[in-house]
PDB file of N, CA and C in Angstrom:
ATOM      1  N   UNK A   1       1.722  -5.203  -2.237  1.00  0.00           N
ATOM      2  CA  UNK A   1       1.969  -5.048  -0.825  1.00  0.00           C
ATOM      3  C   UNK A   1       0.729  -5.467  -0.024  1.00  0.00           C
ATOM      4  N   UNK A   2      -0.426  -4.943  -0.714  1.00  0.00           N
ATOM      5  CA  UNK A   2      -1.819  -5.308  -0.157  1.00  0.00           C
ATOM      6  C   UNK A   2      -1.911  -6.936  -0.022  1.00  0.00           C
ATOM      7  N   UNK A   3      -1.862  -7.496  -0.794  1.00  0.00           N
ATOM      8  CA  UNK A   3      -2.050  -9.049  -0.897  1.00  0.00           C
ATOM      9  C   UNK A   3      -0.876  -9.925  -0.191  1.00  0.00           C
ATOM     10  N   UNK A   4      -0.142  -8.928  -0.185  1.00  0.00           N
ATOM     11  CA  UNK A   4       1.090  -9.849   0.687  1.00  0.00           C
ATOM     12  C   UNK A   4       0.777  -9.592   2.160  1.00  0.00           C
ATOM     13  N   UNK A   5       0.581  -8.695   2.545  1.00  0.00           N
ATOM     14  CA  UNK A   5      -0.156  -8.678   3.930  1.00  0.00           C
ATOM     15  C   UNK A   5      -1.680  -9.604   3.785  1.00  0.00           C
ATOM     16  N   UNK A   6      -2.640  -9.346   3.302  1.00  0.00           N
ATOM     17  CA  UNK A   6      -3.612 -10.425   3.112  1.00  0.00           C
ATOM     18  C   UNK A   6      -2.976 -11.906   3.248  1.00  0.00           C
ATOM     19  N   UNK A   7      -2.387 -12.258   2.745  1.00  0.00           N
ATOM     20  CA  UNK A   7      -2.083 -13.540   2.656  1.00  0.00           C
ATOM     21  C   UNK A   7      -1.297 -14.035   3.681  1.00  0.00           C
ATOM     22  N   UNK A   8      -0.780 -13.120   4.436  1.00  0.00           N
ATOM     23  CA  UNK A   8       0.011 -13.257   5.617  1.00  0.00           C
ATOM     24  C   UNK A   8      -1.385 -13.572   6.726  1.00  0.00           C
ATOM     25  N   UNK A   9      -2.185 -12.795   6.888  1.00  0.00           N
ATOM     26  CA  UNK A   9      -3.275 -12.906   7.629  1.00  0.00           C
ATOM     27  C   UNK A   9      -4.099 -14.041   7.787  1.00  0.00           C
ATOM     28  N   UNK A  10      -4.698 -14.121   6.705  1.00  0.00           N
ATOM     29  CA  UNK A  10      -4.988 -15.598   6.386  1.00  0.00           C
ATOM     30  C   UNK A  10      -4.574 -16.781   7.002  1.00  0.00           C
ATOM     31  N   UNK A  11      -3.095 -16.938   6.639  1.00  0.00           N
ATOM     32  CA  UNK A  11      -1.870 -17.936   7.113  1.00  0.00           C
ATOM     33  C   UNK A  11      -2.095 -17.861   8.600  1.00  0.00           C
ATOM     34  N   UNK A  12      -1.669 -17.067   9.319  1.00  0.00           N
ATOM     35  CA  UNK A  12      -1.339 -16.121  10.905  1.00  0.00           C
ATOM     36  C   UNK A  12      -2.662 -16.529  11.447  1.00  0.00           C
ATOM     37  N   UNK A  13      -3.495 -16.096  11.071  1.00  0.00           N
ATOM     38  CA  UNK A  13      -4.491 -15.470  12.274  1.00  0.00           C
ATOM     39  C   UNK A  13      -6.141 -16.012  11.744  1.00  0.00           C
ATOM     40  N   UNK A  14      -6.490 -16.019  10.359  1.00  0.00           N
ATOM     41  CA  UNK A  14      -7.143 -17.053  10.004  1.00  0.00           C
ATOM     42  C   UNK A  14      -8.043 -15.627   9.019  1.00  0.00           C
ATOM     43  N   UNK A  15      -9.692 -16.335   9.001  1.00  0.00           N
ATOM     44  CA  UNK A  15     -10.710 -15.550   8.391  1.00  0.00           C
ATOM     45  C   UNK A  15     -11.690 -14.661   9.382  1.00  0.00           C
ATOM     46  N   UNK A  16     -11.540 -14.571  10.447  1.00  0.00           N
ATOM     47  CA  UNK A  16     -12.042 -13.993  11.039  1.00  0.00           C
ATOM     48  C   UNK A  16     -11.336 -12.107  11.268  1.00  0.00           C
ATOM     49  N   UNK A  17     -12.711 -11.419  11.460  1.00  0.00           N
ATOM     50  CA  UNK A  17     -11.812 -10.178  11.455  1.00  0.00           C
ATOM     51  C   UNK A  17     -11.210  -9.688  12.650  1.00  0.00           C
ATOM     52  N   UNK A  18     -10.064  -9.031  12.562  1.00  0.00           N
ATOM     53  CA  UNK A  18      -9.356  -8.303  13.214  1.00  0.00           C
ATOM     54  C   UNK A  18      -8.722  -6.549  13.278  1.00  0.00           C
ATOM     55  N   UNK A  19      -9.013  -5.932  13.970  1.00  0.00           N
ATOM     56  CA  UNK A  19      -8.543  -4.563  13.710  1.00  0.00           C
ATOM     57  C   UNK A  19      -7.570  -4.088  13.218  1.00  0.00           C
ATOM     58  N   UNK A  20      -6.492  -4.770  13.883  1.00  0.00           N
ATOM     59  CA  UNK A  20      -5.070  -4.437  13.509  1.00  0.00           C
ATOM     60  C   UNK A  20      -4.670  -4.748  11.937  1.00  0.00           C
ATOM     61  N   UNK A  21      -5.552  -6.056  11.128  1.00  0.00           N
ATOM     62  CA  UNK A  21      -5.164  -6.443  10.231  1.00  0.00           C
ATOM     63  C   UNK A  21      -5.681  -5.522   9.185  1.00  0.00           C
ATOM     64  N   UNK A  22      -6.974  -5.049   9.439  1.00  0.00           N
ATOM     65  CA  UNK A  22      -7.861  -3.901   8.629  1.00  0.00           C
ATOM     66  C   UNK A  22      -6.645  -2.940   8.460  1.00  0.00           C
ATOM     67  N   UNK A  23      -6.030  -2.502   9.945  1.00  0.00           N
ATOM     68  CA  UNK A  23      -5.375  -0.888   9.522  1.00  0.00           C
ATOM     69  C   UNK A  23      -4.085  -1.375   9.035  1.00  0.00           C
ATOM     70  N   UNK A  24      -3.438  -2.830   9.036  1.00  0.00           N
ATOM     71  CA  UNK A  24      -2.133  -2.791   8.186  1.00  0.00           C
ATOM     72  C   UNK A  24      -2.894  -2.903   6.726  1.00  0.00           C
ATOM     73  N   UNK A  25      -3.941  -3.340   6.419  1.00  0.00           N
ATOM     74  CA  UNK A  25      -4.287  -3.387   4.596  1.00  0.00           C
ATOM     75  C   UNK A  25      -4.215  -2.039   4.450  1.00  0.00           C
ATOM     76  N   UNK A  26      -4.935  -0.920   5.580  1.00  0.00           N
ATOM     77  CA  UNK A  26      -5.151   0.385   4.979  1.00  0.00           C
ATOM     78  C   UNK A  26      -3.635   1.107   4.881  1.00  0.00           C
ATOM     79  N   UNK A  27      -2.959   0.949   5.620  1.00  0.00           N
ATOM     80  CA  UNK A  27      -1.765   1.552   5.709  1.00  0.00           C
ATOM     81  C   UNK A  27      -0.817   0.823   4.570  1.00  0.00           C
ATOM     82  N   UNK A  28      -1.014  -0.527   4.097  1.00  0.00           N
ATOM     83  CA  UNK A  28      -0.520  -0.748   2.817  1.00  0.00           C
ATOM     84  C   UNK A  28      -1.130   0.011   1.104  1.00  0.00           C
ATOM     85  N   UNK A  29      -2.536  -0.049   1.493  1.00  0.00           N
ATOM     86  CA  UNK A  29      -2.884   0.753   0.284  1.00  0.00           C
ATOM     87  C   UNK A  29      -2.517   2.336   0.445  1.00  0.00           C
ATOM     88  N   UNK A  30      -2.389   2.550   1.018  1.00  0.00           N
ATOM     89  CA  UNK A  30      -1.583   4.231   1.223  1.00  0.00           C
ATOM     90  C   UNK A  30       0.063   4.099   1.157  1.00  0.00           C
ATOM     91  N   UNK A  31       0.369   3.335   1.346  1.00  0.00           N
ATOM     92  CA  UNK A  31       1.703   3.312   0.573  1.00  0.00           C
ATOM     93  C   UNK A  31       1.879   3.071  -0.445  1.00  0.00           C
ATOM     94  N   UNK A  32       1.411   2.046  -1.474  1.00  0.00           N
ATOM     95  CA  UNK A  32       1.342   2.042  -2.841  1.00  0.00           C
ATOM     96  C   UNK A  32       0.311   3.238  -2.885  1.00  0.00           C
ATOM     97  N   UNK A  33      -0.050   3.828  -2.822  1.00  0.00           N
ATOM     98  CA  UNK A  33      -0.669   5.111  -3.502  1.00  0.00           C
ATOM     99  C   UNK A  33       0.243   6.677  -3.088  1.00  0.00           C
ATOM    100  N   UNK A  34       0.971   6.662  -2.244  1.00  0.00           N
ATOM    101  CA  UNK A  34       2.136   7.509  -2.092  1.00  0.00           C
ATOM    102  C   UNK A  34       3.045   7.121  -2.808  1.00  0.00           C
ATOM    103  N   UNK A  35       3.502   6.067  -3.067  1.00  0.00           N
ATOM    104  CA  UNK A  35       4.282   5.895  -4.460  1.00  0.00           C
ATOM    105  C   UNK A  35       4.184   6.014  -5.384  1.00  0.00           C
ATOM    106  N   UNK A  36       2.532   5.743  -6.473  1.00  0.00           N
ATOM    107  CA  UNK A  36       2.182   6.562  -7.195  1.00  0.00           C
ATOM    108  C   UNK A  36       2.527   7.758  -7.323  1.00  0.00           C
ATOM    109  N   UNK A  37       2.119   9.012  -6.315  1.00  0.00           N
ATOM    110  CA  UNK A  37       2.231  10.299  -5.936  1.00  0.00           C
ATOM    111  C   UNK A  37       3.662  10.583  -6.640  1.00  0.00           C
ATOM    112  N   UNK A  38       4.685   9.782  -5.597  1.00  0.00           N
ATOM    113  CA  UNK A  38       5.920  10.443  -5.633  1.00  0.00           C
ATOM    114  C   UNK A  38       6.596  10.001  -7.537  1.00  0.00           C
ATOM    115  N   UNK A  39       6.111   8.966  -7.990  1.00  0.00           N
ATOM    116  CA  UNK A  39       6.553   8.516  -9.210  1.00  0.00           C
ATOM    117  C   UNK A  39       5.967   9.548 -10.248  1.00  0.00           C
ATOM    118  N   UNK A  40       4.780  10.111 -10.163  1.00  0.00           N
ATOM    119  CA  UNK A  40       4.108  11.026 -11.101  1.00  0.00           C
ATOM    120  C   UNK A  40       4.664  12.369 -10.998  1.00  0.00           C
ATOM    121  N   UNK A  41       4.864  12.887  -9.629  1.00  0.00           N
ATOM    122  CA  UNK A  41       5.538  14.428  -9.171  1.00  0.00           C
ATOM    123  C   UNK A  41       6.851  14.280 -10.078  1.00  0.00           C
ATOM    124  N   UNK A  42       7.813  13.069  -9.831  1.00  0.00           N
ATOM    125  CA  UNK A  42       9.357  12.705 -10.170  1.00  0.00           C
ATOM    126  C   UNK A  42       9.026  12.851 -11.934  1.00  0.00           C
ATOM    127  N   UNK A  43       8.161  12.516 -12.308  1.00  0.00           N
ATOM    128  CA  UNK A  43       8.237  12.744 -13.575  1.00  0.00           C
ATOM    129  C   UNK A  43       7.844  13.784 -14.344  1.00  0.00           C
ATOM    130  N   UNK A  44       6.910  14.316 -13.578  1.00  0.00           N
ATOM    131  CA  UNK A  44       6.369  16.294 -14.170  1.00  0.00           C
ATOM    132  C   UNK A  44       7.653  16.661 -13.981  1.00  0.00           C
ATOM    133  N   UNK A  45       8.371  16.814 -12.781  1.00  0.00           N
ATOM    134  CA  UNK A  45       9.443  17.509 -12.735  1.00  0.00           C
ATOM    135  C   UNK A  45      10.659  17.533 -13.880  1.00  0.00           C
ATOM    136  N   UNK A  46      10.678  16.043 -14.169  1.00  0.00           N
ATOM    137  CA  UNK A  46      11.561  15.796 -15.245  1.00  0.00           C
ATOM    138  C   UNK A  46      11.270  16.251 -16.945  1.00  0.00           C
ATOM    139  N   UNK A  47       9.949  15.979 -16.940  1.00  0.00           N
ATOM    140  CA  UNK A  47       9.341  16.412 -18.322  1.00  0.00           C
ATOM    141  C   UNK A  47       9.661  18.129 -18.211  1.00  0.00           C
ATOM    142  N   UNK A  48       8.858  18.427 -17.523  1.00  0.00           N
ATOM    143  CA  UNK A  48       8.367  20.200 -17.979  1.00  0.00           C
ATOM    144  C   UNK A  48       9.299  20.193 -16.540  1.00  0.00           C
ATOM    145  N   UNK A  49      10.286  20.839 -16.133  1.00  0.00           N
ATOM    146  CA  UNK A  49      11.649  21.412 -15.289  1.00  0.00           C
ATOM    147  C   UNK A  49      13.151  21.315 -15.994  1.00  0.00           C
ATOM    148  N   UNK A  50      13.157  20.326 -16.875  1.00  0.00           N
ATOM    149  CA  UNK A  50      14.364  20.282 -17.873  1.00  0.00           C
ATOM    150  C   UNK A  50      14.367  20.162 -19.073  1.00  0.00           C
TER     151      UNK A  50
END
């Protein structure tokens, strides 16, 4: 997700920095890492709950 926004940026808007582009990388690495979260919880539950 990270690199697909990167690479969008790049393309778009170039190498220079921008704010908005910083907080969509950060807000992409917090979504793949809440998915982590929810994939590891989904599976304790399944191991040790049934």
């Amino acid at each position: 997700m990270k690199s697909c926004i990167f690479r969008y940026h790049e393309y778009r808007i170039g190498y220079e920095h921008h704010n908005l582009s910083g907080l969509a990388k950060d807000l992409g690495s917090l979504a793949v890492m809440l998915s982590f979260i929810i994939a590891i919880f989904c599976w304790i539950n399944v191991i040790f709950l049934n």
